[in-house]
PDB file of N, CA and C in Angstrom:
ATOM      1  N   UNK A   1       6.611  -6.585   9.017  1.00  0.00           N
ATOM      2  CA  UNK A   1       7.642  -5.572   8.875  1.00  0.00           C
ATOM      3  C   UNK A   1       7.463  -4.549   9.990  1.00  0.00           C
ATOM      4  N   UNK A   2       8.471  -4.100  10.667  1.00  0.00           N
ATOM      5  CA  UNK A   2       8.542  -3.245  11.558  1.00  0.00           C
ATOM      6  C   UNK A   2       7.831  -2.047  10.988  1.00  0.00           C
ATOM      7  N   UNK A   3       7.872  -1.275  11.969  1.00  0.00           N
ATOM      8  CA  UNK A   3       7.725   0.286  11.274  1.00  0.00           C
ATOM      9  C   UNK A   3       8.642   1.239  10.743  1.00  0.00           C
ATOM     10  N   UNK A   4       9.574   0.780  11.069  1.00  0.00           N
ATOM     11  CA  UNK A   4      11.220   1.861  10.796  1.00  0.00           C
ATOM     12  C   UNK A   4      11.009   3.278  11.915  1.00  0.00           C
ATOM     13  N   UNK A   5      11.941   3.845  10.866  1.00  0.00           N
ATOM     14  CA  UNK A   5      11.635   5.334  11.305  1.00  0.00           C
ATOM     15  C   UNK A   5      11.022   6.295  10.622  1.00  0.00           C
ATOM     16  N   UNK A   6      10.941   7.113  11.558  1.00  0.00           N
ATOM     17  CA  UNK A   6       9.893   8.392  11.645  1.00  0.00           C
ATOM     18  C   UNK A   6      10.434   9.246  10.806  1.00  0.00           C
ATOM     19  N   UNK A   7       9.552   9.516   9.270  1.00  0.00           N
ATOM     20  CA  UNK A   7      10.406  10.159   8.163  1.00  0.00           C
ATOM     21  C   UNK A   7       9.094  11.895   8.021  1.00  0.00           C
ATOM     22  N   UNK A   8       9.948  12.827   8.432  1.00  0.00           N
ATOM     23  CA  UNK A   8       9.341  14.249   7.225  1.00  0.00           C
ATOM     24  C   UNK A   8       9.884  14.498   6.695  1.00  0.00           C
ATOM     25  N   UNK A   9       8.749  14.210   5.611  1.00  0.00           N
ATOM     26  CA  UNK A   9       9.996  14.990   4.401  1.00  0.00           C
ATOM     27  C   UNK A   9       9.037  16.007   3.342  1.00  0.00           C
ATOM     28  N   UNK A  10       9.524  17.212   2.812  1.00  0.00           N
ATOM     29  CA  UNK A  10       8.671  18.339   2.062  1.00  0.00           C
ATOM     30  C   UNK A  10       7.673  17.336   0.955  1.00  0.00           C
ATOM     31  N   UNK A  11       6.510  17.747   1.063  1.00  0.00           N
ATOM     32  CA  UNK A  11       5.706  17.685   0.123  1.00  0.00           C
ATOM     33  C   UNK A  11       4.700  16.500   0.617  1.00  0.00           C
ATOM     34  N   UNK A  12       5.001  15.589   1.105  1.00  0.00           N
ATOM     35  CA  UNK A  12       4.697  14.302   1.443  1.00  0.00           C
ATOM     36  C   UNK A  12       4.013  14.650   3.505  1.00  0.00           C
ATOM     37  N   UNK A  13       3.111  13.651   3.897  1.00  0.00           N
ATOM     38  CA  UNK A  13       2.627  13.662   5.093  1.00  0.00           C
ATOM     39  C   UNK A  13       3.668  13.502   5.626  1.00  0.00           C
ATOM     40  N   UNK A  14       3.521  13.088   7.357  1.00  0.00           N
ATOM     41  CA  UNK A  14       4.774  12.446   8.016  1.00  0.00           C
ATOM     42  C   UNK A  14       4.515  11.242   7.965  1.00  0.00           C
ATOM     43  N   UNK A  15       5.219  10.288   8.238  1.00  0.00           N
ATOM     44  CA  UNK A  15       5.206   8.627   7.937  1.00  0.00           C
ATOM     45  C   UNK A  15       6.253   8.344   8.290  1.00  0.00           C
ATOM     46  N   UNK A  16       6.661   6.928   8.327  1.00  0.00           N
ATOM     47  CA  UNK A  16       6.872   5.969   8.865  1.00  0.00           C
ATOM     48  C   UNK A  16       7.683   4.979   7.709  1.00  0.00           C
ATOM     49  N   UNK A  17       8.940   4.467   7.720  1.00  0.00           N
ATOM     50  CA  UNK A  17       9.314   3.787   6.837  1.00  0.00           C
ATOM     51  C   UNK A  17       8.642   2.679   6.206  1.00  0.00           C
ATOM     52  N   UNK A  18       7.922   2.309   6.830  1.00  0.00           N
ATOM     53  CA  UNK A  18       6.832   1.013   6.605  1.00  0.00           C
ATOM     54  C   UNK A  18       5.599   1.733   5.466  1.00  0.00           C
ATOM     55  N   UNK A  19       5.255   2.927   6.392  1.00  0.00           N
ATOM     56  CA  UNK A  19       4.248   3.830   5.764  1.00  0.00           C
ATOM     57  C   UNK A  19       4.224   4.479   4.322  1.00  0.00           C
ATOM     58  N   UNK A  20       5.479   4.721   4.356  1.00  0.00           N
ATOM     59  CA  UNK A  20       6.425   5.393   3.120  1.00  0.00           C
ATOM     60  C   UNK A  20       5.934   4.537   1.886  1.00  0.00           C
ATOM     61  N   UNK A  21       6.608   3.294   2.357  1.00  0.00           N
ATOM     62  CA  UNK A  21       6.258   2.445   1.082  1.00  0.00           C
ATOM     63  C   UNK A  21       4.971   2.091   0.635  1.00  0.00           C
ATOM     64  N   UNK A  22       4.008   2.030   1.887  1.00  0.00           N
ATOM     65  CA  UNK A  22       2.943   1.528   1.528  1.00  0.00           C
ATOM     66  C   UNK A  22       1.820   2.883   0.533  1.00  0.00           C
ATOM     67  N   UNK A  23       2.899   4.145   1.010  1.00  0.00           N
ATOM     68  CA  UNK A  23       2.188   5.445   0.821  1.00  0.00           C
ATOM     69  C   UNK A  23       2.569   5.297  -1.266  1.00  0.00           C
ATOM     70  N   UNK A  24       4.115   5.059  -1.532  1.00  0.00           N
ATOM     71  CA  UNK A  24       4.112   4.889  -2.689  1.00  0.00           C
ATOM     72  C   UNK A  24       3.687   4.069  -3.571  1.00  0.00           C
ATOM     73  N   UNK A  25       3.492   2.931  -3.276  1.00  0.00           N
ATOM     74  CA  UNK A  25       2.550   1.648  -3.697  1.00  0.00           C
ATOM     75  C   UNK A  25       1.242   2.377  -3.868  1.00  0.00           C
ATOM     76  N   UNK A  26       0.271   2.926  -3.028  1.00  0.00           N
ATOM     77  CA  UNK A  26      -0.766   3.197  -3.019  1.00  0.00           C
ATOM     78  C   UNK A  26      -0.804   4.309  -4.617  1.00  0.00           C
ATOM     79  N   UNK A  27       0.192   5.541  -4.445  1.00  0.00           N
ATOM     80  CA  UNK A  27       0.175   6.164  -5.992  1.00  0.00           C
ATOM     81  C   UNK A  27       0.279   5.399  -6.935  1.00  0.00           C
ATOM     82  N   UNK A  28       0.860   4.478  -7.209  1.00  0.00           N
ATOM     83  CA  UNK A  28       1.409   3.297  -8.159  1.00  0.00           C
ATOM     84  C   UNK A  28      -0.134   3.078  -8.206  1.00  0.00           C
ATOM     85  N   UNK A  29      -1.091   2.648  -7.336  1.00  0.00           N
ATOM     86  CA  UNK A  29      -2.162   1.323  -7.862  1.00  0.00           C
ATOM     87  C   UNK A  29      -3.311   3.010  -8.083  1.00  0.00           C
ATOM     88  N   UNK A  30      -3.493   4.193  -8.020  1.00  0.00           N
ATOM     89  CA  UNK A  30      -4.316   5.002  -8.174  1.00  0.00           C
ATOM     90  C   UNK A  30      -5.112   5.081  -9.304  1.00  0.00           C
ATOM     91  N   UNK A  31      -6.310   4.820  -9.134  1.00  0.00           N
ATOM     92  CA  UNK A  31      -7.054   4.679 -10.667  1.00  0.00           C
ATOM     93  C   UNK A  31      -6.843   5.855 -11.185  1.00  0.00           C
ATOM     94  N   UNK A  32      -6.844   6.868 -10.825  1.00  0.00           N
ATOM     95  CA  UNK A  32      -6.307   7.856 -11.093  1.00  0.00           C
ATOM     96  C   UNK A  32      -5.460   8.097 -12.662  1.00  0.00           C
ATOM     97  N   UNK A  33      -3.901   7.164 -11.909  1.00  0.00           N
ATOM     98  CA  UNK A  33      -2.889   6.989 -12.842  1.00  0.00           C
ATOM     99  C   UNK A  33      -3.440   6.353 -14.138  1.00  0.00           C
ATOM    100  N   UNK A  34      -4.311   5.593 -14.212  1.00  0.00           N
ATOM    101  CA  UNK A  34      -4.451   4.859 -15.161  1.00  0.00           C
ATOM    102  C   UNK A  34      -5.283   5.670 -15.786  1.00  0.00           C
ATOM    103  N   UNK A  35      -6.029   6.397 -15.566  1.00  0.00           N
ATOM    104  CA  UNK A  35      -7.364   7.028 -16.348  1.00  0.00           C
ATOM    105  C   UNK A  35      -6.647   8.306 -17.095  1.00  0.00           C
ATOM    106  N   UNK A  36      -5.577   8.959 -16.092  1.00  0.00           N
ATOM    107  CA  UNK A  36      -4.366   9.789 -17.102  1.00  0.00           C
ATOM    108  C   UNK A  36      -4.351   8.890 -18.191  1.00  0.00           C
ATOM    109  N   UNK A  37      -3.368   8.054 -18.226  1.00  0.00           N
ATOM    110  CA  UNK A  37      -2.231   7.213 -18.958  1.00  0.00           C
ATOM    111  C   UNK A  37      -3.341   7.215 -20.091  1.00  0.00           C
ATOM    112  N   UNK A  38      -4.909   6.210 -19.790  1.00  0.00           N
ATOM    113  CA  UNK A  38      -5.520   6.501 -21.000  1.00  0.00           C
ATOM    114  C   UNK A  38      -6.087   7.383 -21.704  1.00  0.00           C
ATOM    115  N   UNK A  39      -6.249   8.262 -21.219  1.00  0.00           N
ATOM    116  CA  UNK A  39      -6.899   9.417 -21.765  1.00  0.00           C
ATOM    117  C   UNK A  39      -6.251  10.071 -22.680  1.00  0.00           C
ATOM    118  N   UNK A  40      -5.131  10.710 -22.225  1.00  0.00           N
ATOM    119  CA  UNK A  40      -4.016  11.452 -22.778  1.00  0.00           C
ATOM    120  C   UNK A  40      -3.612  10.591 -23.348  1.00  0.00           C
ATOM    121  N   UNK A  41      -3.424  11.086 -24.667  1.00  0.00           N
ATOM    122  CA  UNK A  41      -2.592  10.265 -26.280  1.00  0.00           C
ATOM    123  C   UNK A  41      -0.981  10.275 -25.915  1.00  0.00           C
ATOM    124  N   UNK A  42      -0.639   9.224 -25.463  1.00  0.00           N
ATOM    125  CA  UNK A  42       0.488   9.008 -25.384  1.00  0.00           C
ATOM    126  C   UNK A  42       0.855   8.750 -23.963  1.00  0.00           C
ATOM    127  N   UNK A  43      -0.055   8.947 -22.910  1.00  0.00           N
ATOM    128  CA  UNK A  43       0.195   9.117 -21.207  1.00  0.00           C
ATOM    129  C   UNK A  43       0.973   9.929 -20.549  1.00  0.00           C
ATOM    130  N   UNK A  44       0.712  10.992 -21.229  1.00  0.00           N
ATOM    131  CA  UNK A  44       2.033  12.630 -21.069  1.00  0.00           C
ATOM    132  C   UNK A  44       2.264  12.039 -19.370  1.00  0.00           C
ATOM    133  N   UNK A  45       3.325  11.839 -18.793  1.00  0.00           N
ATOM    134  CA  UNK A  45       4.126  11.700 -17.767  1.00  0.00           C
ATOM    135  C   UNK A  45       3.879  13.313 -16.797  1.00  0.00           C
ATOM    136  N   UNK A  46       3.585  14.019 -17.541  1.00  0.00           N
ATOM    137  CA  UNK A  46       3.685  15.666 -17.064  1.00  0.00           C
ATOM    138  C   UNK A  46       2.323  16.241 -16.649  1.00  0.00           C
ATOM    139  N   UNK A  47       1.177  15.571 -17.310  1.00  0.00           N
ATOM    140  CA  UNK A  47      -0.223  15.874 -16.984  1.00  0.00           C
ATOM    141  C   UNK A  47      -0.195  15.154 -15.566  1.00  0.00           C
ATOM    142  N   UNK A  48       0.424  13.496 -15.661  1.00  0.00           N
ATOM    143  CA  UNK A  48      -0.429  12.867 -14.494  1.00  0.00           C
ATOM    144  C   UNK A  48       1.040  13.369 -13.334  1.00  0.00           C
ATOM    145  N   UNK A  49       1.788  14.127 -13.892  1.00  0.00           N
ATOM    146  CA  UNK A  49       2.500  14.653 -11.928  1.00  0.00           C
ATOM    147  C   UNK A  49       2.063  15.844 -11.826  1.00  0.00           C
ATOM    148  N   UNK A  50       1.608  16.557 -12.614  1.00  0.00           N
ATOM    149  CA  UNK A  50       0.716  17.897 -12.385  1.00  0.00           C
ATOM    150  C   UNK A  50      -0.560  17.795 -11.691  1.00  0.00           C
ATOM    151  N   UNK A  51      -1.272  16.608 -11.962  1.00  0.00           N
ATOM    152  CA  UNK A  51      -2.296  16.700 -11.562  1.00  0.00           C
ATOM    153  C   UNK A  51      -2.203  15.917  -9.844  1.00  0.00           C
ATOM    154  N   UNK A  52      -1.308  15.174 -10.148  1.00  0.00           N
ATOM    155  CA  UNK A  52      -1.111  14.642  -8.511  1.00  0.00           C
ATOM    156  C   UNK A  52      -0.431  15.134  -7.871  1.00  0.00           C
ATOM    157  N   UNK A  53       0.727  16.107  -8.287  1.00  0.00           N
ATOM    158  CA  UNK A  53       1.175  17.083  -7.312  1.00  0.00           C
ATOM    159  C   UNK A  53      -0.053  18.189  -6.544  1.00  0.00           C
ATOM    160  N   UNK A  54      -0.884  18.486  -7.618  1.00  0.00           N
ATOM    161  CA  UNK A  54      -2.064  19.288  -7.631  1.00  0.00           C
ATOM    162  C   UNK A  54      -3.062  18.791  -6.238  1.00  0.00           C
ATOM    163  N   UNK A  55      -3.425  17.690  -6.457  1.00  0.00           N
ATOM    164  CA  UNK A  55      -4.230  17.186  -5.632  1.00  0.00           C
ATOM    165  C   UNK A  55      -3.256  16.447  -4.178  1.00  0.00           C
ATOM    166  N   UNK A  56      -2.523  16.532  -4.181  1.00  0.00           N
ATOM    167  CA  UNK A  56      -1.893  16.231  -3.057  1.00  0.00           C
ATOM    168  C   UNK A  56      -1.481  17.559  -2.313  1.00  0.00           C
ATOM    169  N   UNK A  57      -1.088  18.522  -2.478  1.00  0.00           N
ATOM    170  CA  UNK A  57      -1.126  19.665  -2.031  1.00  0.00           C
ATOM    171  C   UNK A  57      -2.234  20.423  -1.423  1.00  0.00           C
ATOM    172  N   UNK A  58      -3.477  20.038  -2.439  1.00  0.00           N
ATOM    173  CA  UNK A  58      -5.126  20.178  -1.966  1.00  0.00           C
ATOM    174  C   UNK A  58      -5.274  19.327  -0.546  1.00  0.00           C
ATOM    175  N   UNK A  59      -5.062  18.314  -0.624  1.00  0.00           N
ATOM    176  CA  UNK A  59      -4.997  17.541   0.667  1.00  0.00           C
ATOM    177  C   UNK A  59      -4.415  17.905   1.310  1.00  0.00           C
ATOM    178  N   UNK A  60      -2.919  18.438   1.254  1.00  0.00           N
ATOM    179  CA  UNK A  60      -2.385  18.816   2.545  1.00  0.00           C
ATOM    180  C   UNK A  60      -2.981  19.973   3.261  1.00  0.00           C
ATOM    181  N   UNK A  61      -3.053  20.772   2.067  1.00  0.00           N
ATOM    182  CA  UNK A  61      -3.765  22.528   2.782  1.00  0.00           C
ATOM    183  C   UNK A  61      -4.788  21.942   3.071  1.00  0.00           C
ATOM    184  N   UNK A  62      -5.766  21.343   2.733  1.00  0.00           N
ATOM    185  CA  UNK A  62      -6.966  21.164   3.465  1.00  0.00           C
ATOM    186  C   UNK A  62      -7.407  20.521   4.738  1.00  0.00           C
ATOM    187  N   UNK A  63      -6.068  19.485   4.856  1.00  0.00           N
ATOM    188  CA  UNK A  63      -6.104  18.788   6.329  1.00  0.00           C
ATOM    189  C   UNK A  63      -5.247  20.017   7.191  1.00  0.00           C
ATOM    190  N   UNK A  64      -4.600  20.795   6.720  1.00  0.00           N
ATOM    191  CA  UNK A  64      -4.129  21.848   7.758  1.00  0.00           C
ATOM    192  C   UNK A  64      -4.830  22.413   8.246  1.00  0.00           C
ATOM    193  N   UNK A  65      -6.120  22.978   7.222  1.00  0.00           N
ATOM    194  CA  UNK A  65      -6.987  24.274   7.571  1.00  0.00           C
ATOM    195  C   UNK A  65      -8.105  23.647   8.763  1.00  0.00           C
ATOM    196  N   UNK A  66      -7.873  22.235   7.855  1.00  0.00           N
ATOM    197  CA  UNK A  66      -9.233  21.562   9.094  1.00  0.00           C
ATOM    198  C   UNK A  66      -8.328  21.624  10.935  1.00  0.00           C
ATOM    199  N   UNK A  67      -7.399  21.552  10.990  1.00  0.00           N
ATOM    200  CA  UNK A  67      -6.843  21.048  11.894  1.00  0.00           C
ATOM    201  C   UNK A  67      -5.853  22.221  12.661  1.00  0.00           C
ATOM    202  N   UNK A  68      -5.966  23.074  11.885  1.00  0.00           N
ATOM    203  CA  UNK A  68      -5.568  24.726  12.509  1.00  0.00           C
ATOM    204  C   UNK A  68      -5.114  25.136  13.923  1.00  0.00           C
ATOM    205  N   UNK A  69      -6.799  24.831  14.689  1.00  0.00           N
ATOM    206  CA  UNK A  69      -6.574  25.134  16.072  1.00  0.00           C
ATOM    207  C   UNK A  69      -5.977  24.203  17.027  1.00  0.00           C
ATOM    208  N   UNK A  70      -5.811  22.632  16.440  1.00  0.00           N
ATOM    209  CA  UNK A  70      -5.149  22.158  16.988  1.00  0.00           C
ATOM    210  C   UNK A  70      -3.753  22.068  16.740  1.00  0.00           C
ATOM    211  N   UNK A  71      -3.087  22.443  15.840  1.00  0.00           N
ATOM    212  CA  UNK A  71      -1.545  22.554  15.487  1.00  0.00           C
ATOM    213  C   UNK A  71      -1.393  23.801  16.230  1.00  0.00           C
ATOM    214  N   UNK A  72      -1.752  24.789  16.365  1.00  0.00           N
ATOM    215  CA  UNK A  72      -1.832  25.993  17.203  1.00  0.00           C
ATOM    216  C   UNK A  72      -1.547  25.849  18.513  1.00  0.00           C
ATOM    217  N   UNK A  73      -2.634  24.954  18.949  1.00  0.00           N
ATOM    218  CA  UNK A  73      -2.389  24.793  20.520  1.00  0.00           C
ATOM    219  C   UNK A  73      -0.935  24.024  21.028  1.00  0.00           C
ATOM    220  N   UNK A  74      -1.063  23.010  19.878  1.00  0.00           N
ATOM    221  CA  UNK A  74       0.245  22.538  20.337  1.00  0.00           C
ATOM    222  C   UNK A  74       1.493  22.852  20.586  1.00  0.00           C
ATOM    223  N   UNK A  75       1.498  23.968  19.167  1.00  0.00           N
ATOM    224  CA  UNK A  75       3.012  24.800  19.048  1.00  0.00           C
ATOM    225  C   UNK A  75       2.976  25.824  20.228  1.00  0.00           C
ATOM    226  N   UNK A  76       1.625  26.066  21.245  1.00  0.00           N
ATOM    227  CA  UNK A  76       2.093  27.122  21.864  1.00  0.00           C
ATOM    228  C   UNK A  76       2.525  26.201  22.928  1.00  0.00           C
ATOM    229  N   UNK A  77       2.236  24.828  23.021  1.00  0.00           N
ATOM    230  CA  UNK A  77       2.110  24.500  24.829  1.00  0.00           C
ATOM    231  C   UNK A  77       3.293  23.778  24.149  1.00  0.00           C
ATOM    232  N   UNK A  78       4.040  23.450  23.426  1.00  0.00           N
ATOM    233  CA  UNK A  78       5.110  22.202  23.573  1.00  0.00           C
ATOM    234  C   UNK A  78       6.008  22.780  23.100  1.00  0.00           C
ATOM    235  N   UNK A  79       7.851  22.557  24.017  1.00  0.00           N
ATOM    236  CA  UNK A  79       8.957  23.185  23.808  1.00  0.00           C
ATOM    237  C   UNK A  79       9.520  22.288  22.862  1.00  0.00           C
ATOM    238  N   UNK A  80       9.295  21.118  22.475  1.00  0.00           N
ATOM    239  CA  UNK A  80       9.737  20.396  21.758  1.00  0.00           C
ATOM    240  C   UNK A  80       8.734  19.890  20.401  1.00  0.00           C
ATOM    241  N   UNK A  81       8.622  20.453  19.550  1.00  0.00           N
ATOM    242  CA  UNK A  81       7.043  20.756  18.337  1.00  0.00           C
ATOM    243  C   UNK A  81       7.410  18.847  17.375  1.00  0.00           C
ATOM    244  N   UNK A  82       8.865  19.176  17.036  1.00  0.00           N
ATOM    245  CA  UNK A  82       9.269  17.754  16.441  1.00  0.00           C
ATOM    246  C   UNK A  82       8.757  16.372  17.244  1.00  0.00           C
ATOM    247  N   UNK A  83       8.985  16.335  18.325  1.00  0.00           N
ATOM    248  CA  UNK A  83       8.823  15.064  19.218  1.00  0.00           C
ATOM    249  C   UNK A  83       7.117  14.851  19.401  1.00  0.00           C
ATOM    250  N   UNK A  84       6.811  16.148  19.683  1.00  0.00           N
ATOM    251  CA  UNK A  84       5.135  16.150  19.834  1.00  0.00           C
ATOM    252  C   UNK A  84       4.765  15.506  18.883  1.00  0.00           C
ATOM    253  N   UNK A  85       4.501  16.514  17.914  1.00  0.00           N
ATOM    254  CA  UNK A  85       3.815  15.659  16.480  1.00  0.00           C
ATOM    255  C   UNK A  85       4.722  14.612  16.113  1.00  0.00           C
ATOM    256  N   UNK A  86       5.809  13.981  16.270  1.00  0.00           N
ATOM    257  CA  UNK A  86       6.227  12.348  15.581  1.00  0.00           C
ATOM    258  C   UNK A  86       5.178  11.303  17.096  1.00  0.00           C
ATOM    259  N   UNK A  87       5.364  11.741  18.155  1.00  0.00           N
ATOM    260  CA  UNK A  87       4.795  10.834  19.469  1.00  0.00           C
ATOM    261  C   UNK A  87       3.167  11.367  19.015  1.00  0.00           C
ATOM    262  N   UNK A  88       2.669  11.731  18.523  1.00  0.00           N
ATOM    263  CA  UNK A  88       0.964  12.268  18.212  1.00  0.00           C
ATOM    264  C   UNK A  88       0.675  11.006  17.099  1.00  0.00           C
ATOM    265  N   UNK A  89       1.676  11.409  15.745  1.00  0.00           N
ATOM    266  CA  UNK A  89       1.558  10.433  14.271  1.00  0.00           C
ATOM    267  C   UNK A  89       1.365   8.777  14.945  1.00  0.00           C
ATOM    268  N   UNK A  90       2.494   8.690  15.708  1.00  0.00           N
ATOM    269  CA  UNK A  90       3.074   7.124  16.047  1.00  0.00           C
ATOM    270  C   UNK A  90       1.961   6.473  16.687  1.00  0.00           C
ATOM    271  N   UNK A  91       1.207   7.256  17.600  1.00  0.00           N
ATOM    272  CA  UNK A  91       0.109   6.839  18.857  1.00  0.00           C
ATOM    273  C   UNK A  91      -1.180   6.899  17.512  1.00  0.00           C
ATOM    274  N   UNK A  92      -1.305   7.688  16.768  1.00  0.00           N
ATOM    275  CA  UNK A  92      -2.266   7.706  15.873  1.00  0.00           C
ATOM    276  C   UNK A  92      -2.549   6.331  14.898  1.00  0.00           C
ATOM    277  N   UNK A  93      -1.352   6.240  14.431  1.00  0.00           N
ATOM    278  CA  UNK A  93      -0.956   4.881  13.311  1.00  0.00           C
ATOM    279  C   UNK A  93      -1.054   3.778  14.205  1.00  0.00           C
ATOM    280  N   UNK A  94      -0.878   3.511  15.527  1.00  0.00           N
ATOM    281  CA  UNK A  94      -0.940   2.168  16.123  1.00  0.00           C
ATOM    282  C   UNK A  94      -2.217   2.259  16.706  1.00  0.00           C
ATOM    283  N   UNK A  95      -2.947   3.361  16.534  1.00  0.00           N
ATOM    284  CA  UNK A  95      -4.700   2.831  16.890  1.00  0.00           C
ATOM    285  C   UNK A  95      -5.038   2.280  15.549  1.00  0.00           C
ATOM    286  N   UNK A  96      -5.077   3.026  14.099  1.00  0.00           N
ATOM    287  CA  UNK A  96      -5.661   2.207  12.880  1.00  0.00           C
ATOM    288  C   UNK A  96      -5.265   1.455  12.882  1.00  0.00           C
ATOM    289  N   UNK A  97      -3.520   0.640  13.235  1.00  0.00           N
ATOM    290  CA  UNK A  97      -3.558  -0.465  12.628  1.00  0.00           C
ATOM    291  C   UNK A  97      -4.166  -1.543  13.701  1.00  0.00           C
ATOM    292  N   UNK A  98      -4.463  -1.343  14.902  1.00  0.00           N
ATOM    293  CA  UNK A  98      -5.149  -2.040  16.162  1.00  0.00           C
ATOM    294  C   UNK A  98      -6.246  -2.269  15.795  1.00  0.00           C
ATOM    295  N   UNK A  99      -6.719  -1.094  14.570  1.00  0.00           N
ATOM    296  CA  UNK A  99      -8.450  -1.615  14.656  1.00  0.00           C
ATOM    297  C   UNK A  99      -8.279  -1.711  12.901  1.00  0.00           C
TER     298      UNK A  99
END
């Protein structure tokens, strides 16, 4: 499968139509989900998006904070911030999947 296109969208990393899916599949198989579902009497639907909205947000602020001075530098040196970071993601994703 190709890669598609280059998707941002609020709440979610940037990705890749290919990525997208593989990004929602991956919540789908989260042991995570399942250890909600059993725990909680009944699999309250509302605990396990609270708690993964929760922790996905943790991830995002935390890969920001790590990565600060370099989103910084970029926004000061590049007139075009969209193209940078989608040509940064794209060159990034075709080294993991190379190796």
């Amino acid at each position: 499968m190709k890669q598609g296109p280059y998707l941002v969208l609020p709440f979610f990393p940037p990705l890749t139509l290919r990525d997208g899916i593989g990004y929602v599949t991956d919540l789908a198989l989260d042991p995570v989900t399942w250890l909600i579902f059993a725990v909680t009497p009944g699999g309250s639907r509302t605990t396990y998006t609270l708690g993964q909205f929760g922790a996905r947000v943790g991830d995002t602020v935390n890969e920001r904070s790590r990565n600060l001075d370099t989103f910084q530098g970029v926004e000061d040196t590049t007139v075009d911030l969209y193209a940078a970071v989608r040509n940064a993601y794209l060159q990034k994703r075709a080294k993991a999947v190379r190796e």
